[in-house]
ModelCIF file with pLDDT and N, C-alpha, C, O atoms, coordinates in Angstrom:
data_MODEL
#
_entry.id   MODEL 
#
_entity.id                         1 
_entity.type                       polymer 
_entity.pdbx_number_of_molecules   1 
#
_entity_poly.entity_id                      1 
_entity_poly.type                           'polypeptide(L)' 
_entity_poly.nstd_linkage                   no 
_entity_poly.nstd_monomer                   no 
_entity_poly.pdbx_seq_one_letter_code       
;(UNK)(UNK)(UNK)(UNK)(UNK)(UNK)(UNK)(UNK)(UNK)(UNK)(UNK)(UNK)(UNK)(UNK)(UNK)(UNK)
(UNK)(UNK)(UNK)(UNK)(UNK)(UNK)(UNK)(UNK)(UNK)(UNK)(UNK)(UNK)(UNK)(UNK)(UNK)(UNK)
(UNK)(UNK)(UNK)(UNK)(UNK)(UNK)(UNK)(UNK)(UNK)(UNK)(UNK)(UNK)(UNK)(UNK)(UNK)
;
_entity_poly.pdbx_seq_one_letter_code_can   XXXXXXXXXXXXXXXXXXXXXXXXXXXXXXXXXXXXXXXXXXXXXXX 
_entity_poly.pdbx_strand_id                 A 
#
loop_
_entity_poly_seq.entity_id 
_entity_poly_seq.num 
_entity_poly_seq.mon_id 
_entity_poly_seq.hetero 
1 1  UNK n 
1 2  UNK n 
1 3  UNK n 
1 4  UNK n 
1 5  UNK n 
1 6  UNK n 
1 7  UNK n 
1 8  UNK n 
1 9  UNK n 
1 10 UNK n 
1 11 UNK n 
1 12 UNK n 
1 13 UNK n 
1 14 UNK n 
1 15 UNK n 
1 16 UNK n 
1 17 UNK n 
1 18 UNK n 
1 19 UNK n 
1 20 UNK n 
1 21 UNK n 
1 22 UNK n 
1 23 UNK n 
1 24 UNK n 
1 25 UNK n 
1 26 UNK n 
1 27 UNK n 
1 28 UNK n 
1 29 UNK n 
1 30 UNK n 
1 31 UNK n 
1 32 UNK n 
1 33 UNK n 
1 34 UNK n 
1 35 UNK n 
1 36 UNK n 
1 37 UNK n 
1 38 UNK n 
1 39 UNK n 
1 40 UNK n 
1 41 UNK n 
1 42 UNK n 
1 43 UNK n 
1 44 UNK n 
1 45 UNK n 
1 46 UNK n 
1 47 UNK n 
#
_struct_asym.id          A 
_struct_asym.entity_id   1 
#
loop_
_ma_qa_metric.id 
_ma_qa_metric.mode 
_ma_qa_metric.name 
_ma_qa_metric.software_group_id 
_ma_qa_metric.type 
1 global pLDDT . pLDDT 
2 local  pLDDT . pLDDT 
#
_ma_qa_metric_global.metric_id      1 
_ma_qa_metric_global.metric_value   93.32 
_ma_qa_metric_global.model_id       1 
_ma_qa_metric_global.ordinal_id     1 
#
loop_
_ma_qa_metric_local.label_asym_id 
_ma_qa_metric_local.label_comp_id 
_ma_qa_metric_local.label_seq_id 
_ma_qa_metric_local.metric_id 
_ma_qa_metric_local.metric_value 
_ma_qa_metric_local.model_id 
_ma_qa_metric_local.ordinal_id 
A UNK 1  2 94.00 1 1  
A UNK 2  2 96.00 1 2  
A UNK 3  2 96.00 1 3  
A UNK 4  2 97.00 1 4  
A UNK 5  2 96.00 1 5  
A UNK 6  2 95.00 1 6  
A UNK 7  2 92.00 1 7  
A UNK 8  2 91.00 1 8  
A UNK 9  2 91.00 1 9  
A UNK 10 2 90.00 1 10 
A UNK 11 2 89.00 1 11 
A UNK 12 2 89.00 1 12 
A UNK 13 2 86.00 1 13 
A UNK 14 2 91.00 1 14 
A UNK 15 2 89.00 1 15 
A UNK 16 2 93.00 1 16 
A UNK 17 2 94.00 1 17 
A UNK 18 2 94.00 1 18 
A UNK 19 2 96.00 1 19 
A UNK 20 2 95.00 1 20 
A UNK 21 2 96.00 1 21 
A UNK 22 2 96.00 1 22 
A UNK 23 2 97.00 1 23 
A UNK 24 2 96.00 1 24 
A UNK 25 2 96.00 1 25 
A UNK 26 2 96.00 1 26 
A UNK 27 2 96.00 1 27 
A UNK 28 2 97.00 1 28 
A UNK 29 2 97.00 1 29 
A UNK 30 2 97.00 1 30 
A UNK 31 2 96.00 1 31 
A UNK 32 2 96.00 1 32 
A UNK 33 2 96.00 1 33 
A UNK 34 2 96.00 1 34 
A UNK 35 2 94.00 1 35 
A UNK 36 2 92.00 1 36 
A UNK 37 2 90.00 1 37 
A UNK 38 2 87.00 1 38 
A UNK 39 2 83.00 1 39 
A UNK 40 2 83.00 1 40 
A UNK 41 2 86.00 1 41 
A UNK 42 2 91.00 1 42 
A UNK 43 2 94.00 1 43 
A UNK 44 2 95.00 1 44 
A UNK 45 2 96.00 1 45 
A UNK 46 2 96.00 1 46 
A UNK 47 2 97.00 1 47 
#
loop_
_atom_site.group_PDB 
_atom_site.id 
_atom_site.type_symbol 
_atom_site.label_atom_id 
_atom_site.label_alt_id 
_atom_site.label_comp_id 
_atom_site.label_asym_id 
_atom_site.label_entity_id 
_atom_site.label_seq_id 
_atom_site.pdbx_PDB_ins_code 
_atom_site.Cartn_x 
_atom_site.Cartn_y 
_atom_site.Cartn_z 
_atom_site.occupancy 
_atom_site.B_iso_or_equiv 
_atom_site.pdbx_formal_charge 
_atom_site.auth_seq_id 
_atom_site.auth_comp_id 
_atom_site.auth_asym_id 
_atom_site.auth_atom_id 
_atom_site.pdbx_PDB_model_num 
ATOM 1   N N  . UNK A 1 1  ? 0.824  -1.210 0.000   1.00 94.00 ? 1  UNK A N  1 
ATOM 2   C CA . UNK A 1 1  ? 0.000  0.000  0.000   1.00 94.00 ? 1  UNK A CA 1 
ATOM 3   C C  . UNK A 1 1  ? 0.857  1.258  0.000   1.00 94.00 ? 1  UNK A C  1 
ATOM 4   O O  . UNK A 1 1  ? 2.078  1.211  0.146   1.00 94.00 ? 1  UNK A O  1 
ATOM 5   N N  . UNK A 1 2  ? 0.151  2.412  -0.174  1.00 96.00 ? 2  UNK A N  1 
ATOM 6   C CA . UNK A 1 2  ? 0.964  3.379  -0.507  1.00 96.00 ? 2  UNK A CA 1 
ATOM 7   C C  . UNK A 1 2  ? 1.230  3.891  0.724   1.00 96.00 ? 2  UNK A C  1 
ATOM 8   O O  . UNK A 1 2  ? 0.389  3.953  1.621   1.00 96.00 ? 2  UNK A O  1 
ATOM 9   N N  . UNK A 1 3  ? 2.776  4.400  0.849   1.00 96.00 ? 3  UNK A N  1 
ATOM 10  C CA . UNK A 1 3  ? 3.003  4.850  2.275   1.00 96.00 ? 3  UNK A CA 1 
ATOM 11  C C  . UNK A 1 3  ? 4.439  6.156  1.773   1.00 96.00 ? 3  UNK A C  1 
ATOM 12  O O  . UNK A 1 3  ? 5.105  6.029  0.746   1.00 96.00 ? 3  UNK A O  1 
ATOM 13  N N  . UNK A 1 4  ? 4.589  7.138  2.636   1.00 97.00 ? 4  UNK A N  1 
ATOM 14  C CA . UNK A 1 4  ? 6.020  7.891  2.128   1.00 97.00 ? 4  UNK A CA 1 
ATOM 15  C C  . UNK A 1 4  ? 6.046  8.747  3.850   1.00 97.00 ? 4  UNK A C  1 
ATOM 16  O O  . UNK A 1 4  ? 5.285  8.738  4.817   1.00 97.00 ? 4  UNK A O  1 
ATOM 17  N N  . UNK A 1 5  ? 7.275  9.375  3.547   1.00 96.00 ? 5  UNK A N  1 
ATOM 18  C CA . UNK A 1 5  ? 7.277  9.833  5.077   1.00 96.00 ? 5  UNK A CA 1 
ATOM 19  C C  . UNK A 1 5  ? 8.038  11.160 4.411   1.00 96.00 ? 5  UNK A C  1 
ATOM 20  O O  . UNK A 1 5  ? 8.927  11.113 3.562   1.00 96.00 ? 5  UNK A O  1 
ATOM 21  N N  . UNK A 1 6  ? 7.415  12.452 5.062   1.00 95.00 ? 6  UNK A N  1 
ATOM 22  C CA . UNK A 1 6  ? 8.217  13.825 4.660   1.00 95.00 ? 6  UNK A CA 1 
ATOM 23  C C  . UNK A 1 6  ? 9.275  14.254 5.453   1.00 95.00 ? 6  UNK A C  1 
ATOM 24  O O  . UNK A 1 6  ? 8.883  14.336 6.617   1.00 95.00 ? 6  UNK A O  1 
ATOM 25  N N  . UNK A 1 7  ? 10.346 14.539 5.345   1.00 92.00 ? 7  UNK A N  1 
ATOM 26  C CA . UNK A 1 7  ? 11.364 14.757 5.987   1.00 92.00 ? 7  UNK A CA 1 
ATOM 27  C C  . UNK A 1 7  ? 12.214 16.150 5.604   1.00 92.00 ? 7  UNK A C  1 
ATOM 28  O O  . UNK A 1 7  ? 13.342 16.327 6.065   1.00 92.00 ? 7  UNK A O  1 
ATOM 29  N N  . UNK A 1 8  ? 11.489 17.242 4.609   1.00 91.00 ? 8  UNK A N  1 
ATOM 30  C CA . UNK A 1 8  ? 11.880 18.536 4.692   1.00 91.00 ? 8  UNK A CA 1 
ATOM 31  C C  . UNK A 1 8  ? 10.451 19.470 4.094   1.00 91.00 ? 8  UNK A C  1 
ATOM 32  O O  . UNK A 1 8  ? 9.514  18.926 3.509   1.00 91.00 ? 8  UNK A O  1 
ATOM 33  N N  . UNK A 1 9  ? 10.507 20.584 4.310   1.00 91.00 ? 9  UNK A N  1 
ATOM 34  C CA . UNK A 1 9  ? 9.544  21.464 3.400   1.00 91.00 ? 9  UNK A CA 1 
ATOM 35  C C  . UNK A 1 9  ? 10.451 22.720 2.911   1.00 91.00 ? 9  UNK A C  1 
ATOM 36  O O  . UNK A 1 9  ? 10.993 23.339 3.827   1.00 91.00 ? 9  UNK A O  1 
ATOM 37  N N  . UNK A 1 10 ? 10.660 23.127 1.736   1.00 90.00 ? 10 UNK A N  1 
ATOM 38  C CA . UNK A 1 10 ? 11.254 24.064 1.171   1.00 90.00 ? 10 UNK A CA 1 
ATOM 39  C C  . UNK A 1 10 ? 10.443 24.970 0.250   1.00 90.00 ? 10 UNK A C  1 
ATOM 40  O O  . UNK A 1 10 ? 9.258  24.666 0.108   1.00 90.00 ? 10 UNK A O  1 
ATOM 41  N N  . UNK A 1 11 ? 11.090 26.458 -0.649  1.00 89.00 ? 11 UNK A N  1 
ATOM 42  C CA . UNK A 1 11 ? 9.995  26.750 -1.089  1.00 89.00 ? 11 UNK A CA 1 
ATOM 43  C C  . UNK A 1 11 ? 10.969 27.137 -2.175  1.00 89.00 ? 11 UNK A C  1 
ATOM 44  O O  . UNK A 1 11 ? 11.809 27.995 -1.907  1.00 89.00 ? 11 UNK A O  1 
ATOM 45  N N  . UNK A 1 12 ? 10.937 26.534 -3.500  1.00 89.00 ? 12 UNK A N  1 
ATOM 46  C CA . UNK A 1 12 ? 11.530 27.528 -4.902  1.00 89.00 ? 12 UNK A CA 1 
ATOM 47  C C  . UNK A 1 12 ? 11.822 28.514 -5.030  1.00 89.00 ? 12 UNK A C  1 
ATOM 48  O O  . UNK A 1 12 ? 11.352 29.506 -4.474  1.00 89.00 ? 12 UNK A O  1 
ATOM 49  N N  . UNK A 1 13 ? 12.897 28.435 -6.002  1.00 86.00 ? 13 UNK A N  1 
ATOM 50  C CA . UNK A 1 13 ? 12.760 30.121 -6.641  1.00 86.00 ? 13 UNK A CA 1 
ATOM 51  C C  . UNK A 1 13 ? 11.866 31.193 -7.150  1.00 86.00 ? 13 UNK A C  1 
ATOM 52  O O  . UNK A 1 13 ? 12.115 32.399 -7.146  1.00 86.00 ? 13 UNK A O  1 
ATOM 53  N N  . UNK A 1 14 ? 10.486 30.438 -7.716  1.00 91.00 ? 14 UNK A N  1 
ATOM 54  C CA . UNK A 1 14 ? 9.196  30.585 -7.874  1.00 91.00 ? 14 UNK A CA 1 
ATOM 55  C C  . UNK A 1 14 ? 8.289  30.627 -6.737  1.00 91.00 ? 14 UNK A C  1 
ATOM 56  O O  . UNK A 1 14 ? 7.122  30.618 -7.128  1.00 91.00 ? 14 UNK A O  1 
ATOM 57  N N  . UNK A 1 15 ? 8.389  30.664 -5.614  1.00 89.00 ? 15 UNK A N  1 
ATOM 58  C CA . UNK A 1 15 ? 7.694  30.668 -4.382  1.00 89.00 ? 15 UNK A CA 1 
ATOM 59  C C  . UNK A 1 15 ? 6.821  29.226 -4.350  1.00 89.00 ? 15 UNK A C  1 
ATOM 60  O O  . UNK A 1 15 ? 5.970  29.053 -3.477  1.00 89.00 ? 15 UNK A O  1 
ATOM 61  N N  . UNK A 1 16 ? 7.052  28.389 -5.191  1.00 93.00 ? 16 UNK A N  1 
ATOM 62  C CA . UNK A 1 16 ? 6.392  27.070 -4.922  1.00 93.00 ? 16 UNK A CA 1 
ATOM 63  C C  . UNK A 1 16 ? 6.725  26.303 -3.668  1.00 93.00 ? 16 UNK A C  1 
ATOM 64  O O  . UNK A 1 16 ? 7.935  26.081 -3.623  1.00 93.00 ? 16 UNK A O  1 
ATOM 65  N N  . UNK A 1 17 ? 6.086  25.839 -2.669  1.00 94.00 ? 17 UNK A N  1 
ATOM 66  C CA . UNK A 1 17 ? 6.055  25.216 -1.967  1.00 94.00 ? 17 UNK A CA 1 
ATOM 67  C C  . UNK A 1 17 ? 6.601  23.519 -1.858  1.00 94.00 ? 17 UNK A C  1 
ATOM 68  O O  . UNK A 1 17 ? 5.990  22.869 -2.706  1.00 94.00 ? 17 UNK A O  1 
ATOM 69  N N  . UNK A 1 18 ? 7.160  23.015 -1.394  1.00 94.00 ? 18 UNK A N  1 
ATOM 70  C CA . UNK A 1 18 ? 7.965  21.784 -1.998  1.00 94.00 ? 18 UNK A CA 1 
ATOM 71  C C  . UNK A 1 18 ? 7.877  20.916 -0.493  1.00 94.00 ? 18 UNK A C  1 
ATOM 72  O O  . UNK A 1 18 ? 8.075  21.183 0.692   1.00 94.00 ? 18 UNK A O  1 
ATOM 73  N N  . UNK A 1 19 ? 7.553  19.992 -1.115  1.00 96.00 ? 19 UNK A N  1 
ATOM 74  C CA . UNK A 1 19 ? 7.347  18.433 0.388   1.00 96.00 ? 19 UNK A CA 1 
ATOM 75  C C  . UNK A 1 19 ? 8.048  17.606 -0.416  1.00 96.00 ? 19 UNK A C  1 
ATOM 76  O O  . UNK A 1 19 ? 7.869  17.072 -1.510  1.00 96.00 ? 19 UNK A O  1 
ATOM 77  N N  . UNK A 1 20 ? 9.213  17.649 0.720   1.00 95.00 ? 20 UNK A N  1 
ATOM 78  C CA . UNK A 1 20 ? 10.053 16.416 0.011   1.00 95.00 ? 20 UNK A CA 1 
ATOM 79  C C  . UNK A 1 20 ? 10.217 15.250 0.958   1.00 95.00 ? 20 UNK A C  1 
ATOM 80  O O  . UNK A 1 20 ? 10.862 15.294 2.005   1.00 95.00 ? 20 UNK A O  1 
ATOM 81  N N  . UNK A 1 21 ? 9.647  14.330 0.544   1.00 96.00 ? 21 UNK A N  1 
ATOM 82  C CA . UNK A 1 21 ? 9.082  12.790 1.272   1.00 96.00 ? 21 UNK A CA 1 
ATOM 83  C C  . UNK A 1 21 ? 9.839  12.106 0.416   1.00 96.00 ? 21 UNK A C  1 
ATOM 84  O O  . UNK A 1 21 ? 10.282 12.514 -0.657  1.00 96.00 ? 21 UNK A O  1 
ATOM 85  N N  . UNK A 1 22 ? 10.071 10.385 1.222   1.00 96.00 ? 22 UNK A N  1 
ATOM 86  C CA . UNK A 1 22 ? 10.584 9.370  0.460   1.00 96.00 ? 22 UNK A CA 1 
ATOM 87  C C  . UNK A 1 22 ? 9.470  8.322  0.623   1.00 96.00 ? 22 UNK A C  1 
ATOM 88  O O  . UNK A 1 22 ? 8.930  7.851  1.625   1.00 96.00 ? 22 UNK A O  1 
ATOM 89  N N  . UNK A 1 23 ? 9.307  8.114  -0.690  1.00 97.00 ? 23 UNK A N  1 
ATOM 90  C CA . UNK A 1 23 ? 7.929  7.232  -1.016  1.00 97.00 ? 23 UNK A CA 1 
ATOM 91  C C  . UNK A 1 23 ? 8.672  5.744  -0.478  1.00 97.00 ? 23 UNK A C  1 
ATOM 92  O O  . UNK A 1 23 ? 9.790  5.332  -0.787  1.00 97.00 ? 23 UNK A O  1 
ATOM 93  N N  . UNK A 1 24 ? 7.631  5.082  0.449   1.00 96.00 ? 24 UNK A N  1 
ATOM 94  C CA . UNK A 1 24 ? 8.196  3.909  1.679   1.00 96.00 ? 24 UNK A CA 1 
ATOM 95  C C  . UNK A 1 24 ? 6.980  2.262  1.219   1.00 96.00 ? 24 UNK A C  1 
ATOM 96  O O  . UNK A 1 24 ? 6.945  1.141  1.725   1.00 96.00 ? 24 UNK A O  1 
ATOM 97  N N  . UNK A 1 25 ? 6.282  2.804  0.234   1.00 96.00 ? 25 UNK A N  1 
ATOM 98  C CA . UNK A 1 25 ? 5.312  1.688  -0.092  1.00 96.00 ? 25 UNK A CA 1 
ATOM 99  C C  . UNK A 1 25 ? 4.830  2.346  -1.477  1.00 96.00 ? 25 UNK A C  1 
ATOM 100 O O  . UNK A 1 25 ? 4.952  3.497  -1.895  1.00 96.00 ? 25 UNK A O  1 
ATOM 101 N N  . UNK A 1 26 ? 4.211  1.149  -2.063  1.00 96.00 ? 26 UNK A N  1 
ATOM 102 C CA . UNK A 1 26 ? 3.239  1.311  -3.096  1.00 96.00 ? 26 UNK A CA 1 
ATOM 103 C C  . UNK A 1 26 ? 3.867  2.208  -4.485  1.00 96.00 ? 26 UNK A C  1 
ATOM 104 O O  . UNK A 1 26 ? 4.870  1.855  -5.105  1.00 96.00 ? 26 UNK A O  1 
ATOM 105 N N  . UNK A 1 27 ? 3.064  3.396  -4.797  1.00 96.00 ? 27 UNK A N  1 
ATOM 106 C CA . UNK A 1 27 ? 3.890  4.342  -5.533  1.00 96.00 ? 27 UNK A CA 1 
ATOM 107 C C  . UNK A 1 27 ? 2.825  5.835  -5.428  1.00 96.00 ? 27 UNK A C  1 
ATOM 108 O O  . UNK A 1 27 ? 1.612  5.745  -5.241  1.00 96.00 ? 27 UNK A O  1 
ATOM 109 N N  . UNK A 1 28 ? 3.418  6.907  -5.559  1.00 97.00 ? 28 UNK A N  1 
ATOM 110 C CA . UNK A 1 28 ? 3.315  7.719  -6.009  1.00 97.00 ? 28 UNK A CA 1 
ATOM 111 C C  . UNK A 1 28 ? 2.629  8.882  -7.273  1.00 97.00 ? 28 UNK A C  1 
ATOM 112 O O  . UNK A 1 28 ? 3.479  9.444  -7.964  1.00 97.00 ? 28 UNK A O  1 
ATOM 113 N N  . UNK A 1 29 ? 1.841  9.061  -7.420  1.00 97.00 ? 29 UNK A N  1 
ATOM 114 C CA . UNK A 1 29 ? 1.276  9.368  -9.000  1.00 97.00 ? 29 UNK A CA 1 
ATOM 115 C C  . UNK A 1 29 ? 0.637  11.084 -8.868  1.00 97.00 ? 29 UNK A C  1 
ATOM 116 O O  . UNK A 1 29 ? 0.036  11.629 -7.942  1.00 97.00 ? 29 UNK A O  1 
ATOM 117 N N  . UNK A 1 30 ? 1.088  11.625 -10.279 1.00 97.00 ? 30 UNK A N  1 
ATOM 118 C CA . UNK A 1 30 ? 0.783  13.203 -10.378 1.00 97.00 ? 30 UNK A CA 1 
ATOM 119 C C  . UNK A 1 30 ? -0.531 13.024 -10.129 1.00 97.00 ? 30 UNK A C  1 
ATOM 120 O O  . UNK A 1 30 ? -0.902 11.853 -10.054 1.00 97.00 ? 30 UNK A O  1 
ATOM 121 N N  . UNK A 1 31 ? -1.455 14.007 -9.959  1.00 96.00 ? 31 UNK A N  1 
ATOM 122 C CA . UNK A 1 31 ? -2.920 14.088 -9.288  1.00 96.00 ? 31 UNK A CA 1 
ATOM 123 C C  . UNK A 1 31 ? -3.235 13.253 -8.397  1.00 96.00 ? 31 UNK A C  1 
ATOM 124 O O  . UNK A 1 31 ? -4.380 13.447 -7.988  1.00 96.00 ? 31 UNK A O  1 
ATOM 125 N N  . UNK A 1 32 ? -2.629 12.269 -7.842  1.00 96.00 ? 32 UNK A N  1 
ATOM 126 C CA . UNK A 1 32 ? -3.017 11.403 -6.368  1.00 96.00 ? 32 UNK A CA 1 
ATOM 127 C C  . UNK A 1 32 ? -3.828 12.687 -5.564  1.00 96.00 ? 32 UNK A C  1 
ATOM 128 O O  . UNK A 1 32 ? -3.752 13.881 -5.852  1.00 96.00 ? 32 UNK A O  1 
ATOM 129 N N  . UNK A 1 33 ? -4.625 12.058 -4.466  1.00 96.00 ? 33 UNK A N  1 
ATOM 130 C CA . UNK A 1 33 ? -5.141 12.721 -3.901  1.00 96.00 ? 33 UNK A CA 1 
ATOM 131 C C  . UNK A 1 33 ? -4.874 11.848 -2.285  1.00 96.00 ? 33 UNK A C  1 
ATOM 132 O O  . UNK A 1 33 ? -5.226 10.756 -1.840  1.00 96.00 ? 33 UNK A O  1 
ATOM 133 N N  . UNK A 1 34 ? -4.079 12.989 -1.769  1.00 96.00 ? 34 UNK A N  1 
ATOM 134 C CA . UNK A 1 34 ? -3.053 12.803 -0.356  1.00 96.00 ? 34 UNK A CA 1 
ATOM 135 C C  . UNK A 1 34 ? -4.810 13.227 0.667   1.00 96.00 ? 34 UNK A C  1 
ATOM 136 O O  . UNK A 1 34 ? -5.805 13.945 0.575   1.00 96.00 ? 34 UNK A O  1 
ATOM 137 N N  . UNK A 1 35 ? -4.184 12.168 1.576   1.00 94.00 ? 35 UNK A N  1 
ATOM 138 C CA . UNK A 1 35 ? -5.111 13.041 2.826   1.00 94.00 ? 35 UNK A CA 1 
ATOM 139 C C  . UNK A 1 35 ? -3.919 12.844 4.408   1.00 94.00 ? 35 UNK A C  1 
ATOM 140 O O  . UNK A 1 35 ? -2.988 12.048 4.535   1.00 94.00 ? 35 UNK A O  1 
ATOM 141 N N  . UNK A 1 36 ? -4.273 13.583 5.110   1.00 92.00 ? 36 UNK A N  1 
ATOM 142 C CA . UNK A 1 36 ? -3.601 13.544 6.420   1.00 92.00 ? 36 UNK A CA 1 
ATOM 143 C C  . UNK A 1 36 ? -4.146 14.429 7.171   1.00 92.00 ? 36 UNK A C  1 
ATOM 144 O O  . UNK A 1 36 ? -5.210 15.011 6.962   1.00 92.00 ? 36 UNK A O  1 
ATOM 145 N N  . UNK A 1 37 ? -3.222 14.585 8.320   1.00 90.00 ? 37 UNK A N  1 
ATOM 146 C CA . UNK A 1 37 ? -3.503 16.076 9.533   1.00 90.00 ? 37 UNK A CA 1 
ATOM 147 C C  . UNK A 1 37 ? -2.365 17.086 9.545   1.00 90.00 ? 37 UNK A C  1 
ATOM 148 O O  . UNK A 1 37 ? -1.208 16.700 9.383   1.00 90.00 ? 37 UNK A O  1 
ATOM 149 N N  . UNK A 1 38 ? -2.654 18.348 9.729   1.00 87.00 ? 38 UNK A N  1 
ATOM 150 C CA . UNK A 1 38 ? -1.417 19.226 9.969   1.00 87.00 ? 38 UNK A CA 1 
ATOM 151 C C  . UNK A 1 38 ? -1.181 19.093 11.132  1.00 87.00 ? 38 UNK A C  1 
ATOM 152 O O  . UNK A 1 38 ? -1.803 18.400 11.937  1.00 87.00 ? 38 UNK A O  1 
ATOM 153 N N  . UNK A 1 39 ? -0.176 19.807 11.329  1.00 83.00 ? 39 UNK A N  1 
ATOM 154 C CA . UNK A 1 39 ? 0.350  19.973 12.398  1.00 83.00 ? 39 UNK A CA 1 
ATOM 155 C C  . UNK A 1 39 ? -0.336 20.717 13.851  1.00 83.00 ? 39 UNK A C  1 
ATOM 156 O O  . UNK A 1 39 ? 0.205  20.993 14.922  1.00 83.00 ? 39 UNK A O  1 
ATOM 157 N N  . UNK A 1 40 ? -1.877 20.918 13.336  1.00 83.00 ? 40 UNK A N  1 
ATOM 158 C CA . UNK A 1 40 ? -2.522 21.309 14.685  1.00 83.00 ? 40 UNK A CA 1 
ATOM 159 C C  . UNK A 1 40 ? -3.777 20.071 14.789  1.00 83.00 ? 40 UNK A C  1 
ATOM 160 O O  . UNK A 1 40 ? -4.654 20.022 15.650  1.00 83.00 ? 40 UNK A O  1 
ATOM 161 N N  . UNK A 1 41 ? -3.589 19.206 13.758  1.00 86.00 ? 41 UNK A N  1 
ATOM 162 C CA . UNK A 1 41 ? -4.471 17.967 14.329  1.00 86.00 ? 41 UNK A CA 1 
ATOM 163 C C  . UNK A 1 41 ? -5.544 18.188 13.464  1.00 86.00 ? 41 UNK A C  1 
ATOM 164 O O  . UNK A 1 41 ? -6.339 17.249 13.469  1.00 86.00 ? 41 UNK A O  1 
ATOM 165 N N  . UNK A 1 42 ? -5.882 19.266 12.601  1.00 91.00 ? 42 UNK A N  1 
ATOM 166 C CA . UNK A 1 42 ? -6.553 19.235 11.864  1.00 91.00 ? 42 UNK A CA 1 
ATOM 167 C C  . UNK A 1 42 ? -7.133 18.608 10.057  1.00 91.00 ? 42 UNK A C  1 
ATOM 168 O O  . UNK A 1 42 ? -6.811 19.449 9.218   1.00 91.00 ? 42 UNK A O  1 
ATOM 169 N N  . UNK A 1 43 ? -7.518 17.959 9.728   1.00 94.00 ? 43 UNK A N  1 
ATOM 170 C CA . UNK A 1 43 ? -7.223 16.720 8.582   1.00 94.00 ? 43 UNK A CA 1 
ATOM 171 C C  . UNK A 1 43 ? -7.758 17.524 7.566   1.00 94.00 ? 43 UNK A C  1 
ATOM 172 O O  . UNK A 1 43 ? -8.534 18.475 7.660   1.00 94.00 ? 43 UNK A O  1 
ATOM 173 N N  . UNK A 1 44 ? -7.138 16.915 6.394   1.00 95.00 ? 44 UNK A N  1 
ATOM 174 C CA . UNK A 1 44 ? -6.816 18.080 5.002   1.00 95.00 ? 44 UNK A CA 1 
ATOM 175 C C  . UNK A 1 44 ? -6.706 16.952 4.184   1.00 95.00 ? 44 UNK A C  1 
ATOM 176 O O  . UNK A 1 44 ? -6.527 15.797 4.573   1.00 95.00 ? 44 UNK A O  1 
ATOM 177 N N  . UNK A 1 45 ? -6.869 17.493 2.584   1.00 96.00 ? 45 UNK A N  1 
ATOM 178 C CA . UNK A 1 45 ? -6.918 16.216 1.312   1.00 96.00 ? 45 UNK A CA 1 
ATOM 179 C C  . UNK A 1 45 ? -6.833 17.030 0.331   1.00 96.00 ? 45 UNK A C  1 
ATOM 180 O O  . UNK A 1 45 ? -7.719 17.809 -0.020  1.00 96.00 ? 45 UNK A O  1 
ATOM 181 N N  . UNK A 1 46 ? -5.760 16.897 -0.164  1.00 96.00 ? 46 UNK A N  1 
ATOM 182 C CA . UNK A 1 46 ? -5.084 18.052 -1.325  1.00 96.00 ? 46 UNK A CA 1 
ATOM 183 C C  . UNK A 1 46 ? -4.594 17.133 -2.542  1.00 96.00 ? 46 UNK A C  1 
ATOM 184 O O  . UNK A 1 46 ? -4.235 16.016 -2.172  1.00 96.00 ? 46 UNK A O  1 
ATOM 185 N N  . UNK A 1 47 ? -4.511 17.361 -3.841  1.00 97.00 ? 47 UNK A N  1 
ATOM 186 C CA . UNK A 1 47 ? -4.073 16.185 -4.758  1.00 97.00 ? 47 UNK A CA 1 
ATOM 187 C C  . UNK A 1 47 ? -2.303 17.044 -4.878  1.00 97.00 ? 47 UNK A C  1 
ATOM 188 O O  . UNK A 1 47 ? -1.410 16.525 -5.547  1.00 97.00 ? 47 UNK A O  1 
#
């Protein structure tokens, strides 16, 4: 199953926002649609 773990956040020269995770199961795919919690416990689902 699909699994990855993030281990920096950076932001481009373009002000793009960047999560850089190492994918730990399954795979990865452009438009996936991620769900989780931030960091105040609150749950979010962004592709």
């Amino acid at each position: 199953g699909f699994g990855a773990r993030v281990f920096k956040i950076s932001v481009d020269e373009q002000g793009n926002r960047l999560t850089h995770l190492k994918v730990t199961g399954g795979s990865l795919k452009v438009k996936a649609l991620l769900t989780g919690q931030d960091i105040k416990g609150e749950s979010w689902s962004e592709k």
